[in-house]
Every structure is written in C-alpha cells, then in structure tokens.
C-alpha atoms as a PDB file:
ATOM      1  CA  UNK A   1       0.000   0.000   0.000  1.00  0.00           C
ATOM      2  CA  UNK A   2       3.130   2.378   0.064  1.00  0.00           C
ATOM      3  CA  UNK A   3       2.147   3.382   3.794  1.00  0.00           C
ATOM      4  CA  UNK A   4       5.583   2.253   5.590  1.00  0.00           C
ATOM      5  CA  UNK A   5       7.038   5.099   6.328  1.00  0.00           C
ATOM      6  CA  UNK A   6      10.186   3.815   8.242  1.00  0.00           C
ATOM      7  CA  UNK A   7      11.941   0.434   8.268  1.00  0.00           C
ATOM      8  CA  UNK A   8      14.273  -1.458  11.264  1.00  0.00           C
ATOM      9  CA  UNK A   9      17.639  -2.432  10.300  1.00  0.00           C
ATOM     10  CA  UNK A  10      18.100  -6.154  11.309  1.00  0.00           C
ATOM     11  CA  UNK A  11      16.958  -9.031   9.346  1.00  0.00           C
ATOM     12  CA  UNK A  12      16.066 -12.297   8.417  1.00  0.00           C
ATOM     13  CA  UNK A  13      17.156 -15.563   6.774  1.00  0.00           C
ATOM     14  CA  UNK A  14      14.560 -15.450   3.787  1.00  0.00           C
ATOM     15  CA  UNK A  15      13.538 -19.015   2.244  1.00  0.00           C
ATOM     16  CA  UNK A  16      11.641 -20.124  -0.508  1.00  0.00           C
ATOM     17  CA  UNK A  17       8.373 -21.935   0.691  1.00  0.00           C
ATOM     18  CA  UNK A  18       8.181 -23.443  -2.753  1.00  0.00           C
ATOM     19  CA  UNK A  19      12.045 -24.815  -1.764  1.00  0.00           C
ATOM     20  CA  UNK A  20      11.202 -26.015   2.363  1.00  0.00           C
ATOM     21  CA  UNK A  21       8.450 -28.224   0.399  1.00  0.00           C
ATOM     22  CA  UNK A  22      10.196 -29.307  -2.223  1.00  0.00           C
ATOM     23  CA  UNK A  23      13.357 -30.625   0.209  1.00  0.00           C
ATOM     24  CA  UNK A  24      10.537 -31.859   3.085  1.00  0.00           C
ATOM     25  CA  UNK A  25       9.248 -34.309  -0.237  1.00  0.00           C
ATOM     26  CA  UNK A  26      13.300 -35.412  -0.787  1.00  0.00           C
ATOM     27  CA  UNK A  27      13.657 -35.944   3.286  1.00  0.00           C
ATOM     28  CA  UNK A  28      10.361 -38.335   3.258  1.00  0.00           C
ATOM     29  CA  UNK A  29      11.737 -39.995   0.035  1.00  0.00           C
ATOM     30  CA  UNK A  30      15.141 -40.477   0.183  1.00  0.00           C
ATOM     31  CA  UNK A  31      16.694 -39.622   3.841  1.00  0.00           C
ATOM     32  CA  UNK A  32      18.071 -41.904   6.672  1.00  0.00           C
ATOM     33  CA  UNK A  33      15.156 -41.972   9.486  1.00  0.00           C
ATOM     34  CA  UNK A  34      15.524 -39.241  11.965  1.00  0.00           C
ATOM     35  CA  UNK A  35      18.177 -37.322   9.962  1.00  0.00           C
ATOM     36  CA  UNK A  36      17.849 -33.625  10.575  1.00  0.00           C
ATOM     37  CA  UNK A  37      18.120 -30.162   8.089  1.00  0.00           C
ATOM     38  CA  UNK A  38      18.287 -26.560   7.947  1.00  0.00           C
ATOM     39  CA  UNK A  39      16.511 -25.349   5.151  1.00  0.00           C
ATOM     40  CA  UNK A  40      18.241 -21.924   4.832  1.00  0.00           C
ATOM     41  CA  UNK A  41      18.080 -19.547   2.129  1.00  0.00           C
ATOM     42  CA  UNK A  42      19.409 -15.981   2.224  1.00  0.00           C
ATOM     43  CA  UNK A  43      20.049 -13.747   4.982  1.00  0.00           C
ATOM     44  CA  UNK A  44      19.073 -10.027   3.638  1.00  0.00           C
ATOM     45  CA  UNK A  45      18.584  -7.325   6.186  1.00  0.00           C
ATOM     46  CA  UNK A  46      14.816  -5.295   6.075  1.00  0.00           C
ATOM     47  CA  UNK A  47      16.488  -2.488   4.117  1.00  0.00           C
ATOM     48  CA  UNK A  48      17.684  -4.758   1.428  1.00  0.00           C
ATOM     49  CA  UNK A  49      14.430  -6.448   1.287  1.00  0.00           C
ATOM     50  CA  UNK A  50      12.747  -2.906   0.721  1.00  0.00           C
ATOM     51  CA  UNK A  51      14.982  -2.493  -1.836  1.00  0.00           C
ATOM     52  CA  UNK A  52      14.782  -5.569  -3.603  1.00  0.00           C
ATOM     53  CA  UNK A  53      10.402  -5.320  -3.533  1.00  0.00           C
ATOM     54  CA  UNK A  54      10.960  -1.644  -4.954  1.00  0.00           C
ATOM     55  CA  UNK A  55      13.116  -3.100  -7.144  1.00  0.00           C
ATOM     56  CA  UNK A  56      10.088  -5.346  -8.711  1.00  0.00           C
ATOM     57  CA  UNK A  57       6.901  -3.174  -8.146  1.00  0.00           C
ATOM     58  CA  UNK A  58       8.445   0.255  -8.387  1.00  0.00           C
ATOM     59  CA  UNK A  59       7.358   1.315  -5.199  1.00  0.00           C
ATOM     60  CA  UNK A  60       9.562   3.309  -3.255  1.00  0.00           C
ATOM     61  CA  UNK A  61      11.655   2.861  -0.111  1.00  0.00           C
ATOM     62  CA  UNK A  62      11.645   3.987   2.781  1.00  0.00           C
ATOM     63  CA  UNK A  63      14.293   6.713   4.054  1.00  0.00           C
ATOM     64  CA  UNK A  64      14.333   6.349   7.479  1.00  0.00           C
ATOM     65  CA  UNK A  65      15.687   3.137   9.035  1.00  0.00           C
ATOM     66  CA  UNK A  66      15.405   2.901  13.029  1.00  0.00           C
ATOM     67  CA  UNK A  67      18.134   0.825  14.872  1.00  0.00           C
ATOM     68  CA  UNK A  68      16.652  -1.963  16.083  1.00  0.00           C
ATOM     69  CA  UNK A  69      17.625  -1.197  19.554  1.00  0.00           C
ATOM     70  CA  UNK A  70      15.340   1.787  19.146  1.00  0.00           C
ATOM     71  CA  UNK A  71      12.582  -0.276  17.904  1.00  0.00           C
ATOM     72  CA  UNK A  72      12.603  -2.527  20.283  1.00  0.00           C
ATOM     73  CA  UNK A  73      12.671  -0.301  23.285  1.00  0.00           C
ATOM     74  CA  UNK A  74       9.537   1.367  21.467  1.00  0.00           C
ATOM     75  CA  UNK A  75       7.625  -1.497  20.820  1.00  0.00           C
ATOM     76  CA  UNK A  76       5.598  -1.885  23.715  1.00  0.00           C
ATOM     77  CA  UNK A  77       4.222   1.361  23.474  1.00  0.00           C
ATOM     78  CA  UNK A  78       3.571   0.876  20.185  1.00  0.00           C
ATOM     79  CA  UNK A  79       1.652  -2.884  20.838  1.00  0.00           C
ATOM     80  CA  UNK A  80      -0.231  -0.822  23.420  1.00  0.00           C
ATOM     81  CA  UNK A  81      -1.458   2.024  21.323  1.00  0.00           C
ATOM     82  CA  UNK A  82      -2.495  -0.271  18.431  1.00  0.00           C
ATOM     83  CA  UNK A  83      -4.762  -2.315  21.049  1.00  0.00           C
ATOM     84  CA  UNK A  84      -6.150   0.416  21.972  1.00  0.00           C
ATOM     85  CA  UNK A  85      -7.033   1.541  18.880  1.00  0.00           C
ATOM     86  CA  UNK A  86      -7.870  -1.898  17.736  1.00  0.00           C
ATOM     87  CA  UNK A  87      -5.503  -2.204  14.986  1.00  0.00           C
ATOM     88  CA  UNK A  88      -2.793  -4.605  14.511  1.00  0.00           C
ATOM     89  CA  UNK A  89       0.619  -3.873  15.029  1.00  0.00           C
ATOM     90  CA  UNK A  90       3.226  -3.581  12.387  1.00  0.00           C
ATOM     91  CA  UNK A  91       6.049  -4.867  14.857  1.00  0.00           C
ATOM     92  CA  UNK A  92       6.122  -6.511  17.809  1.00  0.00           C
ATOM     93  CA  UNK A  93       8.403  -6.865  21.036  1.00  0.00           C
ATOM     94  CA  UNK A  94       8.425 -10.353  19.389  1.00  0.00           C
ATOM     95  CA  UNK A  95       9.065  -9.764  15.635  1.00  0.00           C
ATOM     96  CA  UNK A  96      11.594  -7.131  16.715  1.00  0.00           C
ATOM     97  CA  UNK A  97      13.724  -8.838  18.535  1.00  0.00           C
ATOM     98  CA  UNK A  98      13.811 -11.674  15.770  1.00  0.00           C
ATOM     99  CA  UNK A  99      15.351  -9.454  13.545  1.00  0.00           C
ATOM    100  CA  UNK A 100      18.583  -9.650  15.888  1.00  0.00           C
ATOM    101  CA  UNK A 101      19.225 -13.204  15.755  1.00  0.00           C
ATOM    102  CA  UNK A 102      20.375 -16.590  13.510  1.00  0.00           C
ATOM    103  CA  UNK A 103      22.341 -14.875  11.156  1.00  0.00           C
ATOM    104  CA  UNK A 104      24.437 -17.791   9.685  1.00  0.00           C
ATOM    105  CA  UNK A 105      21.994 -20.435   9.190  1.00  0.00           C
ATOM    106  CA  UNK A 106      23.389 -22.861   7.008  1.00  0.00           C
ATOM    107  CA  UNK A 107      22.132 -25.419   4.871  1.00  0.00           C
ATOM    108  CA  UNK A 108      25.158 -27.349   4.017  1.00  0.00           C
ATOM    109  CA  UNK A 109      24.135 -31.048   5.064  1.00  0.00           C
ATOM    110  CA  UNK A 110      20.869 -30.668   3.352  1.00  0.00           C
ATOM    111  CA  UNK A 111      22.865 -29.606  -0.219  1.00  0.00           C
ATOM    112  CA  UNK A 112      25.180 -32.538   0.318  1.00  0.00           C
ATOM    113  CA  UNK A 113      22.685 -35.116   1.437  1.00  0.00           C
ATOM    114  CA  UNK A 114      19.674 -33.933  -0.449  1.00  0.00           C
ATOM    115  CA  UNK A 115      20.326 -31.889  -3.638  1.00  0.00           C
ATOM    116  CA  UNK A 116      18.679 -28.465  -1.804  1.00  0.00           C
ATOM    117  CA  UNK A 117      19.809 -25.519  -3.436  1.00  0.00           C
ATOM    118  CA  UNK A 118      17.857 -22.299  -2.443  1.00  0.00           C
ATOM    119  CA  UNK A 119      16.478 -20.101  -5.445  1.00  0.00           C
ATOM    120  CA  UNK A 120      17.652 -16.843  -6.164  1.00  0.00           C
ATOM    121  CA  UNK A 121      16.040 -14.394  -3.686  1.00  0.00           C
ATOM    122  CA  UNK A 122      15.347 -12.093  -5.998  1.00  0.00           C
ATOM    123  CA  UNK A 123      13.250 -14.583  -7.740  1.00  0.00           C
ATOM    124  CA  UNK A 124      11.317 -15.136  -4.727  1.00  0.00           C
ATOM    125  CA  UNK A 125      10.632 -11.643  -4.723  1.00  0.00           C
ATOM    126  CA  UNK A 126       9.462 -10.774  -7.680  1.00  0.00           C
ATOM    127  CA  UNK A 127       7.117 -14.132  -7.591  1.00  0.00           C
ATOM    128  CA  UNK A 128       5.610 -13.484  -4.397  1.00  0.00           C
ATOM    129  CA  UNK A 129       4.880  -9.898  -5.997  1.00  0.00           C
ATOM    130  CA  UNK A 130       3.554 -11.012  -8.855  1.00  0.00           C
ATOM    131  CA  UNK A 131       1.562 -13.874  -6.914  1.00  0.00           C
ATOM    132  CA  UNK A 132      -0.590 -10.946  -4.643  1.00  0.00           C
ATOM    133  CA  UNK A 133      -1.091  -8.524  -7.480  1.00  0.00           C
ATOM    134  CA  UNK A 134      -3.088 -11.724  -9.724  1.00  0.00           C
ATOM    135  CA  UNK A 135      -4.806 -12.383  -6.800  1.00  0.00           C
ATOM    136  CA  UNK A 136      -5.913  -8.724  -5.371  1.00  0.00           C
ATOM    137  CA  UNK A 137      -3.991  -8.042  -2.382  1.00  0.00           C
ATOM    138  CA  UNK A 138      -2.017  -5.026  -4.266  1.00  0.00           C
ATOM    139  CA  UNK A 139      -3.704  -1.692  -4.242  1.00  0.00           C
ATOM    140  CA  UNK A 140      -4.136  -1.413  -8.356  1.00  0.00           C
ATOM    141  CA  UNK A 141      -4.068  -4.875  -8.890  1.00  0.00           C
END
C-alpha cells in the first residue's frame, strides 16, 4: 500500500516456501530416518528487502531506518497504542527482537545429502509480488 514510512535495520534468513516443500518431499523420500536439516536460504537485512520489492513493483523505499535497539525499546508502546485503537501492530516486542538473531543459518548437510539448493532471492521476490497482485492483495491490482 506504500504506507511504511520507516523500516528497522536487522533481518532475516529469507527461504523459498516453494524450496522447504520441495526438500521436506526429498527428506520423506530419500533420507536416513531421523536425519535432521536446515533449510536456509538468504540472509538479507529489512532495508535490502525494501529495496529488492521496490526493485520489482516500483514502489519506493523507505528513508528512514530505526536501529533496532530503538525499535525494540519502542515497541511496547507501540503494541499498546495499536490495542487500543484496535488495529494490529506492524512490529512486535516479538518480531523485533527476531530481527537480531540466527544470522548464519546454514544449509550445508541438506545440499550434500539432499540436492537443496535455495532459489535466487530475488526470484522469490518478484514471484511473491507477482503472486498478490493476480490475486488482489495489491492496491491497483
């Protein structure tokens, strides 16, 4: 809708749901019972994610990126308010302090052991655009 008007730094190792099912069919077909796997993809920070979806819908960015210290302090505030007001938060003390963690996920054993190789992220993007626009959840689509 173009209404985010300021974005955290942090971020978040971004997979493919199309790739998690594809490797969960390979685990039930071909892996040793009880073996376990990360199913990373790419870690990309909320700012390049903004970038990347402006990148693919043309909408624009935005300027103002709050530490996530800064965020997180004013979350609660922010949780409150929106209860009050009966409207769902856009972060939470929760999602927040996600955005500080599990930076090097990797998915190593499942590559060797099962063939997983994450698609591009990019490509992720611009599909998971192009999949809510056909199906109405983009204003002008």
């Amino acid at each position: 809708r173009g209404r985010l008007p300021v974005i955290m730094s942090g971020g978040f190792d971004w997979v493919d749901v199309r790739d998690v099912a594809c490797a969960a069919i390979a685990v039930a077909e071909t892996a040793a019972p009880g073996r376990k796997y990360l199913l990373s993809g790419w870690w990309r920070s909320l700012p390049e994610v903004a970038k990347s979806v402006a990148r693919v819908s043309g909408a624009s960015v935005p300027r103002v990126v709050v530490p996530r210290a800064i965020a997180q302090a004013c979350s609660p505030l922010g949780e409150a308010a929106c209860l009050l007001l009966k409207r769902q938060p856009l972060y939470t003390s929760y999602s927040v302090h996600a955005l500080a963690g599990h930076r090097q996920v990797s998915h190593q054993r499942a590559k060797a052991e099962l063939g997983y190789v994450p698609r591009p992220f990019e490509q992720t993007i611009r599909d998971t655009y192009l999949w809510f626009k056909e199906h109405g959840f983009l204003a002008g689509g």
